[in-house]
N, C-alpha and C. Protein backbone atom coordinates (compact mmCIF):
# COMPACT_ATOMS: atom_id res chain seq x y z
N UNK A 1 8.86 8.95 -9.57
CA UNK A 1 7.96 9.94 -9.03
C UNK A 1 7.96 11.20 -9.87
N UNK A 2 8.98 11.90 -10.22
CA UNK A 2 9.10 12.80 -11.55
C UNK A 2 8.12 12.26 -12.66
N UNK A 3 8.04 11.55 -13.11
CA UNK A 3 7.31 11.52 -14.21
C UNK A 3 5.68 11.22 -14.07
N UNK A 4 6.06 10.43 -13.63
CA UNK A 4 4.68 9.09 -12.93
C UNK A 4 3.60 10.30 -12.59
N UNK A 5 4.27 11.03 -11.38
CA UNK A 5 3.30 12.26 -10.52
C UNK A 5 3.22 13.51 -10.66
N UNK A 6 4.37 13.78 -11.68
CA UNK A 6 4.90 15.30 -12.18
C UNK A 6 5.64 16.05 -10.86
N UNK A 7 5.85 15.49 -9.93
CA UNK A 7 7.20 15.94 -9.01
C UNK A 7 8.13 16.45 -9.58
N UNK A 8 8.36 17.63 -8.83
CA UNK A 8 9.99 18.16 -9.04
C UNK A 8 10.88 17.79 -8.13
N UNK A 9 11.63 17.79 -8.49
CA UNK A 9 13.14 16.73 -7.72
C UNK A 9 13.18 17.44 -6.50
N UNK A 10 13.13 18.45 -6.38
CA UNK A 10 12.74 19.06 -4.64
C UNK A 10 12.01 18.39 -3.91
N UNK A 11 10.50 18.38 -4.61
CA UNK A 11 9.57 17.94 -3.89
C UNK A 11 9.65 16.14 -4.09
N UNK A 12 10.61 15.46 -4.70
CA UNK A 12 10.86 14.41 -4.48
C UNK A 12 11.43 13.35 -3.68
N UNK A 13 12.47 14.51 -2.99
CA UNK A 13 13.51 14.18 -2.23
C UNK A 13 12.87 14.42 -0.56
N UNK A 14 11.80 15.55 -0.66
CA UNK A 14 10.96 16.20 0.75
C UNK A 14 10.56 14.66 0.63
N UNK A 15 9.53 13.95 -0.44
CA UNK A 15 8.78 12.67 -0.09
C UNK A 15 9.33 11.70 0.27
N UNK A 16 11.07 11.30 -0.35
CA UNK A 16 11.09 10.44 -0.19
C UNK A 16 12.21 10.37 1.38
N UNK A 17 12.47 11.25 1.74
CA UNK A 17 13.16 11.45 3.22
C UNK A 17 12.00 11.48 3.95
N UNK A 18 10.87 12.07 4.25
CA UNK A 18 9.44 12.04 5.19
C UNK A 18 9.34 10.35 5.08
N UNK A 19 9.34 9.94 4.17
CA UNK A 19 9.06 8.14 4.25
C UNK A 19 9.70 7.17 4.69
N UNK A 20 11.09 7.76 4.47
CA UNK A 20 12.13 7.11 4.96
C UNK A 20 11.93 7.18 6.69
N UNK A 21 11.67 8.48 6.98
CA UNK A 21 11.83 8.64 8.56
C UNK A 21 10.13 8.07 8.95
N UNK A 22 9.49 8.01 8.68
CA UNK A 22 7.89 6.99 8.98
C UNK A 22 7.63 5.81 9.20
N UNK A 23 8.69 4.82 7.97
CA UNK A 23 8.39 3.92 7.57
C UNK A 23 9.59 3.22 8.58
N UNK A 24 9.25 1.43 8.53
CA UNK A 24 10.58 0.77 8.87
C UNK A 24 10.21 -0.34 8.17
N UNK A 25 10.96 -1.10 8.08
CA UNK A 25 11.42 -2.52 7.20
C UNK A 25 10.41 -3.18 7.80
N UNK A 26 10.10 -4.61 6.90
CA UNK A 26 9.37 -5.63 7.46
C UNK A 26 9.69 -7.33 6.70
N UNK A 27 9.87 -7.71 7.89
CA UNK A 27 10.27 -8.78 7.38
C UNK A 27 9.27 -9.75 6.78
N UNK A 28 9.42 -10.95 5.23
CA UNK A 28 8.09 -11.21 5.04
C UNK A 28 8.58 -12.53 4.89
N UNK A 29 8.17 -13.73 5.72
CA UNK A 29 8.27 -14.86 6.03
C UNK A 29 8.25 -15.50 4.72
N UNK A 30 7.00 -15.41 3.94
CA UNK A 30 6.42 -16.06 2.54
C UNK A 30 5.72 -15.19 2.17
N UNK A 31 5.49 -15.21 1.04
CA UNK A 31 4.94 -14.51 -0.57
C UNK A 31 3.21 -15.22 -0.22
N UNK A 32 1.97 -15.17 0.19
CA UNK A 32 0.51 -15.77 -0.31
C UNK A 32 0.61 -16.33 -1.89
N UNK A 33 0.10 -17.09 -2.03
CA UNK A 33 -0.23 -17.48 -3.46
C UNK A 33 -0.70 -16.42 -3.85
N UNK A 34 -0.22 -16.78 -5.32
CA UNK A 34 -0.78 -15.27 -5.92
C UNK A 34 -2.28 -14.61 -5.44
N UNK A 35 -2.48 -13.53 -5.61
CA UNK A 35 -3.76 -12.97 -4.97
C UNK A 35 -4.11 -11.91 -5.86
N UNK A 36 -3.21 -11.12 -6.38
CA UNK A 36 -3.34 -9.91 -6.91
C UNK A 36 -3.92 -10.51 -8.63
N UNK A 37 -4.61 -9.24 -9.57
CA UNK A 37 -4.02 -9.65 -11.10
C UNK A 37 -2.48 -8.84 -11.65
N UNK A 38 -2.17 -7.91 -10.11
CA UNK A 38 -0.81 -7.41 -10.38
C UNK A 38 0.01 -8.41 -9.18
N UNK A 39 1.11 -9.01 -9.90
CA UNK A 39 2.07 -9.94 -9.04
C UNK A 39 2.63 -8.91 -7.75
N UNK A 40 3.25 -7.86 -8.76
CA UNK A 40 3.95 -6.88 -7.95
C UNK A 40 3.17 -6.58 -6.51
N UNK A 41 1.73 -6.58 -6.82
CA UNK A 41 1.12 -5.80 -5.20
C UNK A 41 1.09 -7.05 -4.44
N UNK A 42 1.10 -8.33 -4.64
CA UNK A 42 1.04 -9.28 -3.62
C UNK A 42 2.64 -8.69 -2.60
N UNK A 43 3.45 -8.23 -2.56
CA UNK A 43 4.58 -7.85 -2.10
C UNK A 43 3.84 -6.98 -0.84
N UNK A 44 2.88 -6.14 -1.52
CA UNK A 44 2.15 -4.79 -0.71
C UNK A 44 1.01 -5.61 0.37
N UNK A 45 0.41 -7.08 -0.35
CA UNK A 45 -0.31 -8.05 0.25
C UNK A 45 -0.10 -8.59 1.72
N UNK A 46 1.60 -9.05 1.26
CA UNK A 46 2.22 -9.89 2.03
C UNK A 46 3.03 -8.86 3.19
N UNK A 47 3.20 -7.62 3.21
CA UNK A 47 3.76 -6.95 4.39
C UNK A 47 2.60 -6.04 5.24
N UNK A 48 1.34 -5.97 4.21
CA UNK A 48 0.61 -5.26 5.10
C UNK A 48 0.06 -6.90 6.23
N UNK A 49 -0.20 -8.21 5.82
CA UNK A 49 -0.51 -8.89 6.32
C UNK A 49 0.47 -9.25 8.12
N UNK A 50 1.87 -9.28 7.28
CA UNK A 50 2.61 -9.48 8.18
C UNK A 50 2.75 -8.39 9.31
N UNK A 51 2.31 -7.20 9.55
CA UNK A 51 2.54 -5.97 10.04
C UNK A 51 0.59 -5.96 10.78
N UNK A 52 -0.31 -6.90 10.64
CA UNK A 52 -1.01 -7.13 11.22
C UNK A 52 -2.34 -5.82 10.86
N UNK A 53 -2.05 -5.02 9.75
CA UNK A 53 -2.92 -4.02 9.19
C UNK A 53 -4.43 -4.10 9.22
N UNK A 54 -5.47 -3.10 9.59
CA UNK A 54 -6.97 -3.58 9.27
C UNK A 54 -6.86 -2.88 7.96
N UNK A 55 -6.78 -1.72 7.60
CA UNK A 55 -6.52 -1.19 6.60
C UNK A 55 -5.40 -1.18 5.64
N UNK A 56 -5.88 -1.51 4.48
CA UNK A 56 -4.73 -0.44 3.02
C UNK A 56 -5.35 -0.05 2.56
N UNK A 57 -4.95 1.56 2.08
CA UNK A 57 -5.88 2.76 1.63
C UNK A 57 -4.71 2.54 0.58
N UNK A 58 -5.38 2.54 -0.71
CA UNK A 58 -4.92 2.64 -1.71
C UNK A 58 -5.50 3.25 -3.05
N UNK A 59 -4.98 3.79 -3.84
CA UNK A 59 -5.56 4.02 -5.23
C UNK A 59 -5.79 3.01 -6.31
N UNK A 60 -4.47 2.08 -6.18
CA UNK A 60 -4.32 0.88 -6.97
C UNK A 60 -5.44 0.14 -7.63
N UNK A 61 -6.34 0.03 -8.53
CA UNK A 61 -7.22 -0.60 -8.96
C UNK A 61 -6.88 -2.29 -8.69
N UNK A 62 -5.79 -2.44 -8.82
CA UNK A 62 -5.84 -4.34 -8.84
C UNK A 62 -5.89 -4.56 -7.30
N UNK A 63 -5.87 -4.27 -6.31
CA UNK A 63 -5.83 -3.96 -4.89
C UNK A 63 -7.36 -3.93 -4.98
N UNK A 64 -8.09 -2.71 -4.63
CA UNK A 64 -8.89 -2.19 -4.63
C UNK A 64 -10.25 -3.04 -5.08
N UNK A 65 -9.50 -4.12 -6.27
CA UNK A 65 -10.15 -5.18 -6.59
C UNK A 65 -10.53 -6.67 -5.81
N UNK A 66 -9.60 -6.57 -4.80
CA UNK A 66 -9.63 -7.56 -3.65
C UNK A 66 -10.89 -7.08 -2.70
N UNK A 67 -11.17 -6.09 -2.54
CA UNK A 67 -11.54 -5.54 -1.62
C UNK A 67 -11.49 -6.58 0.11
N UNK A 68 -10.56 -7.38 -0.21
CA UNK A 68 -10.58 -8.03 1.29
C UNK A 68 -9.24 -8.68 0.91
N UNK A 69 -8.14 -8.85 1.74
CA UNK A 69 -7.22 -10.42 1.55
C UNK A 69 -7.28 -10.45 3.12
N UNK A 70 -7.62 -11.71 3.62
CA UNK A 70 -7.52 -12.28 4.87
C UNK A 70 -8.10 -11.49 5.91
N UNK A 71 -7.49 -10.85 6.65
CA UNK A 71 -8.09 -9.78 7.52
C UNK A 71 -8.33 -8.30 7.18
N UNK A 72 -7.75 -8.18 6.02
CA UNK A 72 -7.36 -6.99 5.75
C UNK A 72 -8.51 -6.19 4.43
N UNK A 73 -9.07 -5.05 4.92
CA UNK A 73 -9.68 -4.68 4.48
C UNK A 73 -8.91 -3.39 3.20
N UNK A 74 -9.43 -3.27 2.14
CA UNK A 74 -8.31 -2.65 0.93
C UNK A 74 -9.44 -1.54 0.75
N UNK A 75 -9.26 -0.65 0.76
CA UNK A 75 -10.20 0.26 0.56
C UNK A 75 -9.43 1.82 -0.34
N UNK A 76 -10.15 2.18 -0.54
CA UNK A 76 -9.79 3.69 -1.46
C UNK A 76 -9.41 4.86 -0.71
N UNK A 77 -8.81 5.90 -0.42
CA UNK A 77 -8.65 7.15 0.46
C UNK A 77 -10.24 7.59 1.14
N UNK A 78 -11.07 7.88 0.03
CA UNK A 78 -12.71 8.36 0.42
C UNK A 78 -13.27 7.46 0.96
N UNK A 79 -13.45 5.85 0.64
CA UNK A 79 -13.77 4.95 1.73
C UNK A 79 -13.15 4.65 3.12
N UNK A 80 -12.04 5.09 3.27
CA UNK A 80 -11.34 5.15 4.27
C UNK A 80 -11.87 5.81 5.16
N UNK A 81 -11.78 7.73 4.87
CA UNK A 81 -12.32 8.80 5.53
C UNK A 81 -13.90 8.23 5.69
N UNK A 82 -14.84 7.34 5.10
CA UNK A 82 -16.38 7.33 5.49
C UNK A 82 -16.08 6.58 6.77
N UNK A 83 -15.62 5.31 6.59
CA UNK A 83 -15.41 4.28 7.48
C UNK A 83 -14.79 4.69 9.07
N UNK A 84 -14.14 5.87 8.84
CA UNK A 84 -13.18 6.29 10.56
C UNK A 84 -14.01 7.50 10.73
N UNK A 85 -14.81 8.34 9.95
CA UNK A 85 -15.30 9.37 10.35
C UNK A 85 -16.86 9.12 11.85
């Protein structure tokens, strides 16, 4: 996050304790066949699925490129805000 986002280790530690206390574990039965052209986001695939999500608001271009897996609609922050407004 330091580098990636230009965070300072202050404001790194605020993000990553707020997430910690938000978030909880999820257990993921099986991996989908691949889906992504990034392997890594099928991980992001397979827990928003399992956690029963309509939405992932994401920046991610290889995501973003699905624009659908199964029920789940992948959308951008600004498509997000059109869609609930």
């Amino acid at each position: 996050m330091l580098r990636k986002f230009g965070f300072s280790l202050r404001h790194a530690r605020l993000l990553t304790h707020f997430v910690r206390r938000q978030t909880a574990p999820v257990d993921i039965t099986g991996l989908p066949p691949r889906a992504c052209r990034d392997a890594d986001d099928d991980l992001i695939l397979a827990a928003a699925v399992a956690v029963r999500w309509e939405y992932l608001v994401t920046g991610d271009n290889d995501l973003i490129a699905l624009k659908q897996f199964n029920n789940l609609a992948i959308v951008t922050p600004a498509e997000f805000a059109r869609r609930i407004a």
